[in-house]
PDB file of N, CA and C in Angstrom:
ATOM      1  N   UNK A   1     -15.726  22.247  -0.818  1.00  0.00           N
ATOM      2  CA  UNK A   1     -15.759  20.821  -0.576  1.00  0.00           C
ATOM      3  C   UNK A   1     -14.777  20.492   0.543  1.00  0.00           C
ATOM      4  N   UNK A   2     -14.918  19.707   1.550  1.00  0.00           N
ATOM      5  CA  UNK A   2     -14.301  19.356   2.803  1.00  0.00           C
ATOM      6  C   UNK A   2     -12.954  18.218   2.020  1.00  0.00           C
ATOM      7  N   UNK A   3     -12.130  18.022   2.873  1.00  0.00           N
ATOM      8  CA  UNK A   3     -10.868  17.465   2.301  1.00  0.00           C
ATOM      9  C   UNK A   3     -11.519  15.815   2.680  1.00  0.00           C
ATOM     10  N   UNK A   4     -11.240  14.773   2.037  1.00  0.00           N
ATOM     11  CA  UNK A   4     -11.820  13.701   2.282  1.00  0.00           C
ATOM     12  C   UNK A   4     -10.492  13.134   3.509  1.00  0.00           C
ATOM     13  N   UNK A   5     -11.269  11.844   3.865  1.00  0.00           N
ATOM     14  CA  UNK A   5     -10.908  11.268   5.294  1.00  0.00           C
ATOM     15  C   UNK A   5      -9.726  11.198   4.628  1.00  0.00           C
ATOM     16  N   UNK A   6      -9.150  10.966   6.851  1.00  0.00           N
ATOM     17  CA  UNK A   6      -7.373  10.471   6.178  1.00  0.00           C
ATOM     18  C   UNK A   6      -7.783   8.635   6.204  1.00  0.00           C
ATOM     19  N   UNK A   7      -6.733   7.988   6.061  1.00  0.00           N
ATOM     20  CA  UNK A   7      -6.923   6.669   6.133  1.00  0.00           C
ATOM     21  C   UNK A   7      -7.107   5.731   4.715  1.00  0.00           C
ATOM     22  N   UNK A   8      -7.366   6.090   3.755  1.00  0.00           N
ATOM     23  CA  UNK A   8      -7.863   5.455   2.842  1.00  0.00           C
ATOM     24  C   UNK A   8      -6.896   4.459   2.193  1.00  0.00           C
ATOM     25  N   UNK A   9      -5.375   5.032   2.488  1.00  0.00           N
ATOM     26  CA  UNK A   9      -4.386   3.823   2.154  1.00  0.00           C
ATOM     27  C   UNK A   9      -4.221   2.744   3.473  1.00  0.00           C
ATOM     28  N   UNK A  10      -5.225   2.252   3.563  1.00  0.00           N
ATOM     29  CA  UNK A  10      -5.258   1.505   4.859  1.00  0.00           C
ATOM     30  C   UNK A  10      -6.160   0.178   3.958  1.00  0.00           C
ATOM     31  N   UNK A  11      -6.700   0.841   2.738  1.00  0.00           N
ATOM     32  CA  UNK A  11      -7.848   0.230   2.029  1.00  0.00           C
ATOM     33  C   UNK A  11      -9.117  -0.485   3.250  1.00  0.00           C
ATOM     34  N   UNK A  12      -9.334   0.251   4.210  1.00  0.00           N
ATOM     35  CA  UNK A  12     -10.480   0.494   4.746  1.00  0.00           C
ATOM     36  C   UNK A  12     -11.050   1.921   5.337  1.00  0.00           C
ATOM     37  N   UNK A  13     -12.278   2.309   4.895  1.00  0.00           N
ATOM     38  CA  UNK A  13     -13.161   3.384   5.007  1.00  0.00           C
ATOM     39  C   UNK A  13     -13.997   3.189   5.740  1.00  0.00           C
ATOM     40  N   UNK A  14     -14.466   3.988   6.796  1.00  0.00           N
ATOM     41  CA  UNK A  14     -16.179   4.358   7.271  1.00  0.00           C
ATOM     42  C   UNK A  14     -16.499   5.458   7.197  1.00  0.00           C
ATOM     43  N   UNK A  15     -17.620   5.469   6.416  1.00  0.00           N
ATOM     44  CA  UNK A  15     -18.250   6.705   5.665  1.00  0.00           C
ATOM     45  C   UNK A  15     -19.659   6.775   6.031  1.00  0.00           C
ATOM     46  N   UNK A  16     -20.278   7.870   5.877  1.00  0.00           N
ATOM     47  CA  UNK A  16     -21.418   8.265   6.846  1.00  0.00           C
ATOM     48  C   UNK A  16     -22.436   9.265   5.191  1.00  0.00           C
ATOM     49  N   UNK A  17     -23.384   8.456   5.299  1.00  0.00           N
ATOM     50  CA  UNK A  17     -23.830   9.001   4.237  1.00  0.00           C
ATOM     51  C   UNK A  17     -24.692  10.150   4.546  1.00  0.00           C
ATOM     52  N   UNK A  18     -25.038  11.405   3.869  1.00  0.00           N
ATOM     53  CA  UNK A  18     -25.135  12.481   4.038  1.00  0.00           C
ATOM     54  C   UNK A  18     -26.419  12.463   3.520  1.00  0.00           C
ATOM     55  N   UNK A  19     -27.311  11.603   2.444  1.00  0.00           N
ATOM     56  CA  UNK A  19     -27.878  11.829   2.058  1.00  0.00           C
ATOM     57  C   UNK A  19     -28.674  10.446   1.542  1.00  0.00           C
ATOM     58  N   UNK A  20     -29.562   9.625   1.645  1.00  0.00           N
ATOM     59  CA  UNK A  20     -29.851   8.447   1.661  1.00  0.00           C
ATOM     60  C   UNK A  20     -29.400   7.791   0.479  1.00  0.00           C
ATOM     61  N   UNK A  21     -29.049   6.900   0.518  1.00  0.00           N
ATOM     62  CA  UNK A  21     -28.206   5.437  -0.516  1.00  0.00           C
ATOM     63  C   UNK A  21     -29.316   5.058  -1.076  1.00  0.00           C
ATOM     64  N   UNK A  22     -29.382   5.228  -2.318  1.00  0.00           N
ATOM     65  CA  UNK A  22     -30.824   3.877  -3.065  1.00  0.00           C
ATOM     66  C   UNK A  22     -30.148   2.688  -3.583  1.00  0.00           C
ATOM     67  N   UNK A  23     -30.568   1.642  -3.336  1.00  0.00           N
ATOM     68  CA  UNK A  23     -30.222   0.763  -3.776  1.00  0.00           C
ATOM     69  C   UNK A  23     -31.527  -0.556  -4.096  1.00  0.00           C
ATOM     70  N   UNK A  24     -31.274  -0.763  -5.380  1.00  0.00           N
ATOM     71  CA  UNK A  24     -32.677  -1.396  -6.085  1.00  0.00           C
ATOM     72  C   UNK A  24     -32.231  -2.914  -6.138  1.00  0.00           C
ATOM     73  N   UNK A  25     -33.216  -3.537  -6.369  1.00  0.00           N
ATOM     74  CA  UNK A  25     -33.509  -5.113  -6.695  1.00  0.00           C
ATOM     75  C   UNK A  25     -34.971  -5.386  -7.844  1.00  0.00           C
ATOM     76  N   UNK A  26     -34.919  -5.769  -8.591  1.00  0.00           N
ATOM     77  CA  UNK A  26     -35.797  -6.466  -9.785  1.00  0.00           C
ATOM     78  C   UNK A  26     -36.842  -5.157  -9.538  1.00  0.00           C
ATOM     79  N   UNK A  27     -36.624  -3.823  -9.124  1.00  0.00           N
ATOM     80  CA  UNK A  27     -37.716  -2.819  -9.343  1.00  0.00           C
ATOM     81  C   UNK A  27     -38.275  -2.190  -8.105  1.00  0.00           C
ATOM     82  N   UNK A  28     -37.217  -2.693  -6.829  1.00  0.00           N
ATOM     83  CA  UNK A  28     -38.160  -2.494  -5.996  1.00  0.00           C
ATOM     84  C   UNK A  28     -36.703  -1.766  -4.567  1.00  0.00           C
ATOM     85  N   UNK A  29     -36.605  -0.724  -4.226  1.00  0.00           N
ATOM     86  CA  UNK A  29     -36.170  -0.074  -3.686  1.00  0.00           C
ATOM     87  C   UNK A  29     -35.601  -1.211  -2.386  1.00  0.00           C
ATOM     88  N   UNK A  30     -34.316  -1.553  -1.744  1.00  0.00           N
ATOM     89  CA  UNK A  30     -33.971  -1.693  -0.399  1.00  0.00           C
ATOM     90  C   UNK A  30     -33.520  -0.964   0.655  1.00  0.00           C
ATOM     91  N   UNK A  31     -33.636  -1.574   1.664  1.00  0.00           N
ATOM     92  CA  UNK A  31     -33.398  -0.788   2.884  1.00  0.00           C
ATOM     93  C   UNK A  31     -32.030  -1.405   3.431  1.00  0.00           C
ATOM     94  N   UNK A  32     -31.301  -0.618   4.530  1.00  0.00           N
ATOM     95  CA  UNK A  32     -29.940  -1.498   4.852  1.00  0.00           C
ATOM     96  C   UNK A  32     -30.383  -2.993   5.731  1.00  0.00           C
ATOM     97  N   UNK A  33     -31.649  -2.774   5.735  1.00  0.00           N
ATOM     98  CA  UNK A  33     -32.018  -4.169   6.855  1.00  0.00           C
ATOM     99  C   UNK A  33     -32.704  -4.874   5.893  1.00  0.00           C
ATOM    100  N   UNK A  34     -32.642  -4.703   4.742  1.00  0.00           N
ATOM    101  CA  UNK A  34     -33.326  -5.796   3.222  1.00  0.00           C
ATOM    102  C   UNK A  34     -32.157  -6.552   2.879  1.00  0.00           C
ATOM    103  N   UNK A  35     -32.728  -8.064   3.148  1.00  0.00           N
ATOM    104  CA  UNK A  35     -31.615  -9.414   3.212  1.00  0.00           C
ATOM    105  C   UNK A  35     -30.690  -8.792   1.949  1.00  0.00           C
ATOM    106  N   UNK A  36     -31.351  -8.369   0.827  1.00  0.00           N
ATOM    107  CA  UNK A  36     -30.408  -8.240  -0.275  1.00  0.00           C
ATOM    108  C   UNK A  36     -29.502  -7.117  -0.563  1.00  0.00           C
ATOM    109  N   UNK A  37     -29.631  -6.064   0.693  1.00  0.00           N
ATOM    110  CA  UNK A  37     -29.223  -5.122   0.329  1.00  0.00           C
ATOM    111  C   UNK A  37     -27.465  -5.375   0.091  1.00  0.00           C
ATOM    112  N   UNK A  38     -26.569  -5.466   1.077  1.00  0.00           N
ATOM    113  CA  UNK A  38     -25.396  -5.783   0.788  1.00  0.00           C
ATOM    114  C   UNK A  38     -24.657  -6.498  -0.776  1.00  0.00           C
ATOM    115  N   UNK A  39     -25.536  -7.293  -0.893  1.00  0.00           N
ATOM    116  CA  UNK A  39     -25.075  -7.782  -2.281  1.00  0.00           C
ATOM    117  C   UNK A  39     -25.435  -7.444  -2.984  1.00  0.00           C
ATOM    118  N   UNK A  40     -26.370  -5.952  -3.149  1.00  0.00           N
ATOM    119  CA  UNK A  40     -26.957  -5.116  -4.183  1.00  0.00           C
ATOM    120  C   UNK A  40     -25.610  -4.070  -4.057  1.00  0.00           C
ATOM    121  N   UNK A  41     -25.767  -3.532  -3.021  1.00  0.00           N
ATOM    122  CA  UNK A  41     -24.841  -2.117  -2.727  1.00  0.00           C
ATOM    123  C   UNK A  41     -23.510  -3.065  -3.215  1.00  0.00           C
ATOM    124  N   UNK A  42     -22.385  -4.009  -2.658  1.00  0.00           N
ATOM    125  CA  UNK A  42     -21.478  -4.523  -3.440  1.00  0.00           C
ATOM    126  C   UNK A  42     -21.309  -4.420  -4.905  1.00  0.00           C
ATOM    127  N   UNK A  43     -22.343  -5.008  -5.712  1.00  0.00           N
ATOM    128  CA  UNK A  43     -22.684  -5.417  -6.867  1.00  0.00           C
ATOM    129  C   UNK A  43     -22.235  -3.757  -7.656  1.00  0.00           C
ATOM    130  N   UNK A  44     -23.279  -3.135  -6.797  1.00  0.00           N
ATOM    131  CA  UNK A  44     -23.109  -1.491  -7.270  1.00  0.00           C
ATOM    132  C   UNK A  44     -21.702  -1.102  -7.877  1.00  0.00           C
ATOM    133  N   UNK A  45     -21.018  -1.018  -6.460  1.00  0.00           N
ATOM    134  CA  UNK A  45     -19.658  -1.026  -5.949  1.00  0.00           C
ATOM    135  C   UNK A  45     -18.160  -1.357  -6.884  1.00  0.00           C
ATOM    136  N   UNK A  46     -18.752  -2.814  -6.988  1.00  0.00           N
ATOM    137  CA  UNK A  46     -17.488  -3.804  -7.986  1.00  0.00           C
ATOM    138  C   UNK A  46     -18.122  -3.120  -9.654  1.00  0.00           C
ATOM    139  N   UNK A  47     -19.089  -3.025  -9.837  1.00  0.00           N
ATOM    140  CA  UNK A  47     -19.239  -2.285 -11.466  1.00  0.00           C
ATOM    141  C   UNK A  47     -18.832  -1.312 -11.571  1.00  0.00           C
ATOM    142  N   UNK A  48     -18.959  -0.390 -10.282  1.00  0.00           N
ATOM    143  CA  UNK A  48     -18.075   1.061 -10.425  1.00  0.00           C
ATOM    144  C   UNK A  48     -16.760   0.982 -11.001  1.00  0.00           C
ATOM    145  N   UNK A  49     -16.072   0.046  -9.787  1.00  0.00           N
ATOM    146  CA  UNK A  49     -14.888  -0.066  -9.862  1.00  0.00           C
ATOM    147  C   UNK A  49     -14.404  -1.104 -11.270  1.00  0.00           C
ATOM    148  N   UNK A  50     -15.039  -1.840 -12.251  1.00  0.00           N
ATOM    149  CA  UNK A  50     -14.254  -2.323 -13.635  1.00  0.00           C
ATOM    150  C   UNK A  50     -15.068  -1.023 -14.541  1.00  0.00           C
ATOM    151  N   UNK A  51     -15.616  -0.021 -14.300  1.00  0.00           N
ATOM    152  CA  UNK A  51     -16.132   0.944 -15.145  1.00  0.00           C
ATOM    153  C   UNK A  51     -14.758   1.652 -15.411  1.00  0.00           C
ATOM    154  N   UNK A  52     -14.382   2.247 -13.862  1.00  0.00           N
ATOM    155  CA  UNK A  52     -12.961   2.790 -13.674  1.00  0.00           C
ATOM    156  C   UNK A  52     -12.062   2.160 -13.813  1.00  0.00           C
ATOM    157  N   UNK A  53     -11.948   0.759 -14.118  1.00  0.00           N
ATOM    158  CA  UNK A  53     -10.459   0.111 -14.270  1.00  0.00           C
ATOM    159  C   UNK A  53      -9.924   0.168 -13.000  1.00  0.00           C
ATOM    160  N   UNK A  54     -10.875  -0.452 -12.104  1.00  0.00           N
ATOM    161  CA  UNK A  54      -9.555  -0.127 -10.813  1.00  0.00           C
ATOM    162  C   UNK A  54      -9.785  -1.670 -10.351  1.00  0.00           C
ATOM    163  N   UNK A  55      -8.955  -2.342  -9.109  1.00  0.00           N
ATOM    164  CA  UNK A  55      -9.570  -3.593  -8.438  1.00  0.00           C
ATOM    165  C   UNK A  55     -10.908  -3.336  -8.112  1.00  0.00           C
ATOM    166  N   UNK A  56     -11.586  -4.482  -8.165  1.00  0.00           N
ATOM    167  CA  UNK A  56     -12.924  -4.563  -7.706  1.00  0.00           C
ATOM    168  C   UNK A  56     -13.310  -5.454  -6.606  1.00  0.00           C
ATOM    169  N   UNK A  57     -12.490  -5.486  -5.772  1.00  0.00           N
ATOM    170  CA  UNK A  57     -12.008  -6.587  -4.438  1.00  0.00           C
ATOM    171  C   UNK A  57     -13.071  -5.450  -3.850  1.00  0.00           C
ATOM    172  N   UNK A  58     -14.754  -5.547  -3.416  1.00  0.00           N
ATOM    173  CA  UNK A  58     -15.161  -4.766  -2.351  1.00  0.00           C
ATOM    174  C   UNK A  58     -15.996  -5.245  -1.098  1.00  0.00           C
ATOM    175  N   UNK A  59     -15.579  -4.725  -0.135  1.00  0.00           N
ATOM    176  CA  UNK A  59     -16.774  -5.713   0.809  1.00  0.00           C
ATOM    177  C   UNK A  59     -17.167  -4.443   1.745  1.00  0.00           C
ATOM    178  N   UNK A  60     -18.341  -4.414   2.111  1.00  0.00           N
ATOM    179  CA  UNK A  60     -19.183  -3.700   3.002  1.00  0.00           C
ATOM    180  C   UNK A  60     -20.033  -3.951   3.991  1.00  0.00           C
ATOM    181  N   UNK A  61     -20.291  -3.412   4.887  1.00  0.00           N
ATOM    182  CA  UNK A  61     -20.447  -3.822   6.055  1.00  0.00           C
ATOM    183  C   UNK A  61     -21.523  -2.983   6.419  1.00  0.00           C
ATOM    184  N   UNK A  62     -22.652  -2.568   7.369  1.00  0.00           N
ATOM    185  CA  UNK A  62     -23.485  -1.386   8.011  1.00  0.00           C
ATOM    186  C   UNK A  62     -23.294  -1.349   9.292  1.00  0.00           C
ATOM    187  N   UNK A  63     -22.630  -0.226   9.278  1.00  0.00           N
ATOM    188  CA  UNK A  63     -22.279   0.078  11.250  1.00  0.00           C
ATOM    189  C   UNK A  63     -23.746   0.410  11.317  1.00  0.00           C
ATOM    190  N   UNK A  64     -24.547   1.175  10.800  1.00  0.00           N
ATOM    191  CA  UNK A  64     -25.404   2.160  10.975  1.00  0.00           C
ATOM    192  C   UNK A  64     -26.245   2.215  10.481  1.00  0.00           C
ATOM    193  N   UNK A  65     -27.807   2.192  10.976  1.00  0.00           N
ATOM    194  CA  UNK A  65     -28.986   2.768   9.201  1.00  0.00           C
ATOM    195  C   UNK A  65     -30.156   3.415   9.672  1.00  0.00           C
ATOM    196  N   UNK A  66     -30.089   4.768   9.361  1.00  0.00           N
ATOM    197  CA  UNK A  66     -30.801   5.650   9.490  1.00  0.00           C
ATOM    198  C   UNK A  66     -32.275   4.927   8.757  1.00  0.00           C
ATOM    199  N   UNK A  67     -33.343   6.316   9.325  1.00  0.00           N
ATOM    200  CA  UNK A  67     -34.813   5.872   8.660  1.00  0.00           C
ATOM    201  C   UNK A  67     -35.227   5.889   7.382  1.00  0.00           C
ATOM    202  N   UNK A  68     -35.727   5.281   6.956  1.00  0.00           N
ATOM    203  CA  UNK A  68     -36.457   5.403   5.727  1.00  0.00           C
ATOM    204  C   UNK A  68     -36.711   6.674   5.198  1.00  0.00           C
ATOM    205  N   UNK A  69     -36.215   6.979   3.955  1.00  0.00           N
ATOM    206  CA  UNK A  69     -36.589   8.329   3.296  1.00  0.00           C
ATOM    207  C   UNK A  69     -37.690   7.900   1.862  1.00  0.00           C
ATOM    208  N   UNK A  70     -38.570   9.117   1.494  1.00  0.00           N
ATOM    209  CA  UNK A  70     -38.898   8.804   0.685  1.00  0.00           C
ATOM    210  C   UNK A  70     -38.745  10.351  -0.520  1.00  0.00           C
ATOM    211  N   UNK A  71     -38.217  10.433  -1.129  1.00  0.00           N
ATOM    212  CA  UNK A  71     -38.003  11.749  -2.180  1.00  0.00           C
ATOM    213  C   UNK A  71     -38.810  11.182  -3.877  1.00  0.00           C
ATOM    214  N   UNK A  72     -39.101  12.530  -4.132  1.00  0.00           N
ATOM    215  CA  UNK A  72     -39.572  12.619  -5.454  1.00  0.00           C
ATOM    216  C   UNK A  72     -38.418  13.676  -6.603  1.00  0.00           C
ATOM    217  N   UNK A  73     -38.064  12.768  -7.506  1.00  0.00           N
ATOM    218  CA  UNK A  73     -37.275  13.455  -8.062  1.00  0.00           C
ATOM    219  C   UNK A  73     -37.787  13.313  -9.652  1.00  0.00           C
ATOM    220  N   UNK A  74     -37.898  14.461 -10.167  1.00  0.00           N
ATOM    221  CA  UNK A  74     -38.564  14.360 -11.849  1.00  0.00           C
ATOM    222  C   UNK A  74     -39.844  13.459 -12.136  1.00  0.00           C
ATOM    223  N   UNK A  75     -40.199  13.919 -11.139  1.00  0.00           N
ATOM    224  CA  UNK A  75     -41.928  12.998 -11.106  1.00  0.00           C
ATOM    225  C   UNK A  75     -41.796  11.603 -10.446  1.00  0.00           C
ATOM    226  N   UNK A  76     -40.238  11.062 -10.203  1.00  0.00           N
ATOM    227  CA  UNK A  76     -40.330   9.275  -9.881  1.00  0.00           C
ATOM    228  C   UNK A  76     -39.906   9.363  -7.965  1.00  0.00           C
ATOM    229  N   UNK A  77     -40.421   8.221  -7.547  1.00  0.00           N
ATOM    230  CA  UNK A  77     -40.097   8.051  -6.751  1.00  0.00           C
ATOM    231  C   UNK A  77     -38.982   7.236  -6.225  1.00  0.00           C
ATOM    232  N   UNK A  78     -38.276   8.114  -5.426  1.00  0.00           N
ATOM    233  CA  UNK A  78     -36.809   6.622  -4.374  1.00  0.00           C
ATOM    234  C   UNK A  78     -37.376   7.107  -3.426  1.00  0.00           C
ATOM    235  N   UNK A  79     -36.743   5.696  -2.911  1.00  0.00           N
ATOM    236  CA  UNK A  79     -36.842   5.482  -1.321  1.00  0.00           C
ATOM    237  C   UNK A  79     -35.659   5.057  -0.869  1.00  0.00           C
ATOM    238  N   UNK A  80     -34.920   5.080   0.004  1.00  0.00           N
ATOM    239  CA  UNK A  80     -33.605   5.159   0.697  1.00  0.00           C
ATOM    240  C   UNK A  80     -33.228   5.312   1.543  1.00  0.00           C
ATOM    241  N   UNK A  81     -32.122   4.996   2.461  1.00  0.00           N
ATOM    242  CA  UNK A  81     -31.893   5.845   3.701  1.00  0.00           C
ATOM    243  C   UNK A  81     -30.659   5.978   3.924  1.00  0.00           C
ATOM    244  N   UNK A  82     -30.163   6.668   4.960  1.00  0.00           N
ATOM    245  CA  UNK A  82     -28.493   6.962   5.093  1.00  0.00           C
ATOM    246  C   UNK A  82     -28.457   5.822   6.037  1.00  0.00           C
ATOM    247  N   UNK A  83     -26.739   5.852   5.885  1.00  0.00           N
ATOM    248  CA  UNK A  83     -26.005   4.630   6.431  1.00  0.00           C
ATOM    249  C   UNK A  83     -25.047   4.915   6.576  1.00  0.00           C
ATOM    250  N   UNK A  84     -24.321   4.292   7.850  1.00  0.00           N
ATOM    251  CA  UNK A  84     -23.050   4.223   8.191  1.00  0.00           C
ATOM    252  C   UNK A  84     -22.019   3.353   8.124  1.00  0.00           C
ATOM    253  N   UNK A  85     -21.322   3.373   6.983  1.00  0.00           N
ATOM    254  CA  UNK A  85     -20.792   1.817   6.173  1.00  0.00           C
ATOM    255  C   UNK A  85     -19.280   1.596   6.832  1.00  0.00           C
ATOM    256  N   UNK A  86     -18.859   0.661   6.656  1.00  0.00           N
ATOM    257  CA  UNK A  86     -17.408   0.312   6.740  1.00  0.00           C
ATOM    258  C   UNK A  86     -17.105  -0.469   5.283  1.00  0.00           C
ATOM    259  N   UNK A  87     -16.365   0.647   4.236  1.00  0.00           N
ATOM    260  CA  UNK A  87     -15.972  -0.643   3.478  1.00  0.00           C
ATOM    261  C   UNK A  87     -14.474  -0.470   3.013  1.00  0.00           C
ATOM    262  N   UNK A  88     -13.939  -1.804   2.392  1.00  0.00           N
ATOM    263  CA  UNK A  88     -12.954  -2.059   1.932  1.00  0.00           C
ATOM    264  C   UNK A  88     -12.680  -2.370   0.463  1.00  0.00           C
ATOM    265  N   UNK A  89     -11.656  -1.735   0.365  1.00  0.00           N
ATOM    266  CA  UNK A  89     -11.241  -1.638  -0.949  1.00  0.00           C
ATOM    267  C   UNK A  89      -9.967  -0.682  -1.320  1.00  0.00           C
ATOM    268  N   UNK A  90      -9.566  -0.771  -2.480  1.00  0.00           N
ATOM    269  CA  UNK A  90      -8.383  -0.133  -3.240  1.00  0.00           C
ATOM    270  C   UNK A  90      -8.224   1.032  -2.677  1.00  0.00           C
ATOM    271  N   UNK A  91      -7.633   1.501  -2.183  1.00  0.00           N
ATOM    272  CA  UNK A  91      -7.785   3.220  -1.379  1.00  0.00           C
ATOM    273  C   UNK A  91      -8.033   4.057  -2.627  1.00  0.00           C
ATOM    274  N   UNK A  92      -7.746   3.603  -4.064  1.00  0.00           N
ATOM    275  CA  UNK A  92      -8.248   4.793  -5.059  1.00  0.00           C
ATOM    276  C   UNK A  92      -9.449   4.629  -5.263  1.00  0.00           C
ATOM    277  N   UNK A  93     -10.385   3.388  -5.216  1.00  0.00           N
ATOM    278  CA  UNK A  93     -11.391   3.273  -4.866  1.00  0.00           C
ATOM    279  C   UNK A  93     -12.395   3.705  -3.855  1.00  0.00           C
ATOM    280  N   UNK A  94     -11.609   3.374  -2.742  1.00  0.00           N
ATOM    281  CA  UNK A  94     -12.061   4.327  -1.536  1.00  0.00           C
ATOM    282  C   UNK A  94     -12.249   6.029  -1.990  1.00  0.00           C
ATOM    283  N   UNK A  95     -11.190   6.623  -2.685  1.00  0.00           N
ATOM    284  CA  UNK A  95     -11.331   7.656  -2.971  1.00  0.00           C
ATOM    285  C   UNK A  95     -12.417   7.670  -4.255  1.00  0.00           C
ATOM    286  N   UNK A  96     -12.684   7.418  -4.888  1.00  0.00           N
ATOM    287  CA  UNK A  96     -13.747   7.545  -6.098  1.00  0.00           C
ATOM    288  C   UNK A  96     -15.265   7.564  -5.313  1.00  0.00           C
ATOM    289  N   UNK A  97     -15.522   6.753  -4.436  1.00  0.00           N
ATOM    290  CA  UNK A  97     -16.636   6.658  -3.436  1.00  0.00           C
ATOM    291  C   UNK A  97     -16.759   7.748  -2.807  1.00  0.00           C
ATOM    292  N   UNK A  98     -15.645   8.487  -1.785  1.00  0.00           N
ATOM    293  CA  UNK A  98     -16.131   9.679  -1.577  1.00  0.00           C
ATOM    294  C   UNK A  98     -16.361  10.775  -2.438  1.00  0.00           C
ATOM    295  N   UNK A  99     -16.031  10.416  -3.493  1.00  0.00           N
ATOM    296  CA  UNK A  99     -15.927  11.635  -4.430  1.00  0.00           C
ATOM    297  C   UNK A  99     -17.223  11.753  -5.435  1.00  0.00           C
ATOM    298  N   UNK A 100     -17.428  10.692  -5.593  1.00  0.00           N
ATOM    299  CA  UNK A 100     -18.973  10.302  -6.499  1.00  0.00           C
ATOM    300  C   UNK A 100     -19.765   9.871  -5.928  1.00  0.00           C
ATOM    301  N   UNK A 101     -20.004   9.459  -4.748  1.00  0.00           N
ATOM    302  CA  UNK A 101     -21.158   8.635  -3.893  1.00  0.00           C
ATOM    303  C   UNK A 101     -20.600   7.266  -4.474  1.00  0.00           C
ATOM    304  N   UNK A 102     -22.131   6.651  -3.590  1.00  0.00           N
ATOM    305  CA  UNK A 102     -22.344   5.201  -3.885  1.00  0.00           C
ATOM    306  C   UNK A 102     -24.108   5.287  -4.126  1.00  0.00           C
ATOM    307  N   UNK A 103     -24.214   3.764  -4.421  1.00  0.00           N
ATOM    308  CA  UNK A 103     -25.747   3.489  -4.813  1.00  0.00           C
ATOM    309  C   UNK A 103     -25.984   4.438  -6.347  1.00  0.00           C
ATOM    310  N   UNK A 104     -27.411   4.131  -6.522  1.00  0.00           N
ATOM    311  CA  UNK A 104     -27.715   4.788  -7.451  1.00  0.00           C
ATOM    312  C   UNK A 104     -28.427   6.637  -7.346  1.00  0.00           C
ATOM    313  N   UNK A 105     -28.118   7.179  -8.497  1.00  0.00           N
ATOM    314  CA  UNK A 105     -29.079   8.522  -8.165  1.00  0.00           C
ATOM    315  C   UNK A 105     -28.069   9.371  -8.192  1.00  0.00           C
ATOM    316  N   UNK A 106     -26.636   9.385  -7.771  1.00  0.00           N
ATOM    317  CA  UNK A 106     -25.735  10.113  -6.935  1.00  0.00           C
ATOM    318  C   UNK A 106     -26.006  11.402  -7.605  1.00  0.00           C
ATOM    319  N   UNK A 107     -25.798  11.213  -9.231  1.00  0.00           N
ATOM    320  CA  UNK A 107     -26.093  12.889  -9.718  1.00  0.00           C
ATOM    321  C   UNK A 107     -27.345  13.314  -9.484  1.00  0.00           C
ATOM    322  N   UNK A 108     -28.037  13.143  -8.834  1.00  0.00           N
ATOM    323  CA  UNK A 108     -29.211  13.515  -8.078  1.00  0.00           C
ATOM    324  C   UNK A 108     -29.202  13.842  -7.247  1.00  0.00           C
ATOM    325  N   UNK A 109     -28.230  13.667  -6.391  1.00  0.00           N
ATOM    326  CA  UNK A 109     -27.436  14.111  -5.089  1.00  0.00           C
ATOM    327  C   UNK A 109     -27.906  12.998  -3.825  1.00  0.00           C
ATOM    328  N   UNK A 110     -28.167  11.792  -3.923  1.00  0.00           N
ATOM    329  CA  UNK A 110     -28.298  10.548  -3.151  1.00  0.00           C
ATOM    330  C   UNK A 110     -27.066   9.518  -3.032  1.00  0.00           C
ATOM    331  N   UNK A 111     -26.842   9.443  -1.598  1.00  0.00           N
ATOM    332  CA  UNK A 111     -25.652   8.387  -1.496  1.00  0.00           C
ATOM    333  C   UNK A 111     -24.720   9.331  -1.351  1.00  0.00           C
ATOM    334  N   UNK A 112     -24.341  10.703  -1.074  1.00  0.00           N
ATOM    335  CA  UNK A 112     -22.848  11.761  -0.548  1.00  0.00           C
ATOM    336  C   UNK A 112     -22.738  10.865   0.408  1.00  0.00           C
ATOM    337  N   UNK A 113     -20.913  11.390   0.638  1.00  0.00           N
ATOM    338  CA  UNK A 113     -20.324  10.504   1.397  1.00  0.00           C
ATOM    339  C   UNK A 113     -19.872  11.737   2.154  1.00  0.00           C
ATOM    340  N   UNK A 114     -19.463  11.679   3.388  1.00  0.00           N
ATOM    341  CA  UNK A 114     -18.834  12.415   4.686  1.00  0.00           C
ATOM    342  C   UNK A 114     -17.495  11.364   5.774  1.00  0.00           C
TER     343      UNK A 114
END
């Protein structure tokens, strides 16, 4: 495993996803250019963070958004794509993100962070 970024006590990150981000709404897969995506991926984000007991102060941003992916995993389908985020937050937070992903799926291996 690569040593994660320096910077994180800065409580801002840009992270480069390795592997496409899913992020859902009422059933239906978004993209980083889907009006709702940000306040889905946030939403994600701040539950992580009172799961872990940590601040949940998060805000995110898309430098970047790769193409549309579509994978089949255990018969279901995601759709997703990588992204190049800027976000802010708790630097132990920051660290839990690179370490577990973001979005949903991650133990599926969707949403690695670089």
């Amino acid at each position: 495993m690569e040593a994660p970024p320096a910077g994180f006590e800065s409580g801002t990150a840009e992270f480069s996803a390795r592997s496409p981000i899913l992020v859902k709404r009422e059933g239906r897969f978004l993209l980083p250019d889907d009006a709702d995506y940000l306040e889905r991926l946030t939403h994600n984000l701040r539950h992580r963070a009172d799961a872990l007991g940590l601040p949940n102060g998060v805000e995110v941003e898309v430098l970047e958004a790769g193409p549309r992916r579509r994978d089949e995993v255990q018969g279901k389908m995601r759709i997703g794509a990588t992204a190049k985020l800027r976000v802010r937050a708790a630097p132990e937070l920051l660290q839990s993100f690179y370490e577990g992903g973001i979005g949903l799926n991650c133990v599926q291996g969707f949403g690695w962070l670089r």
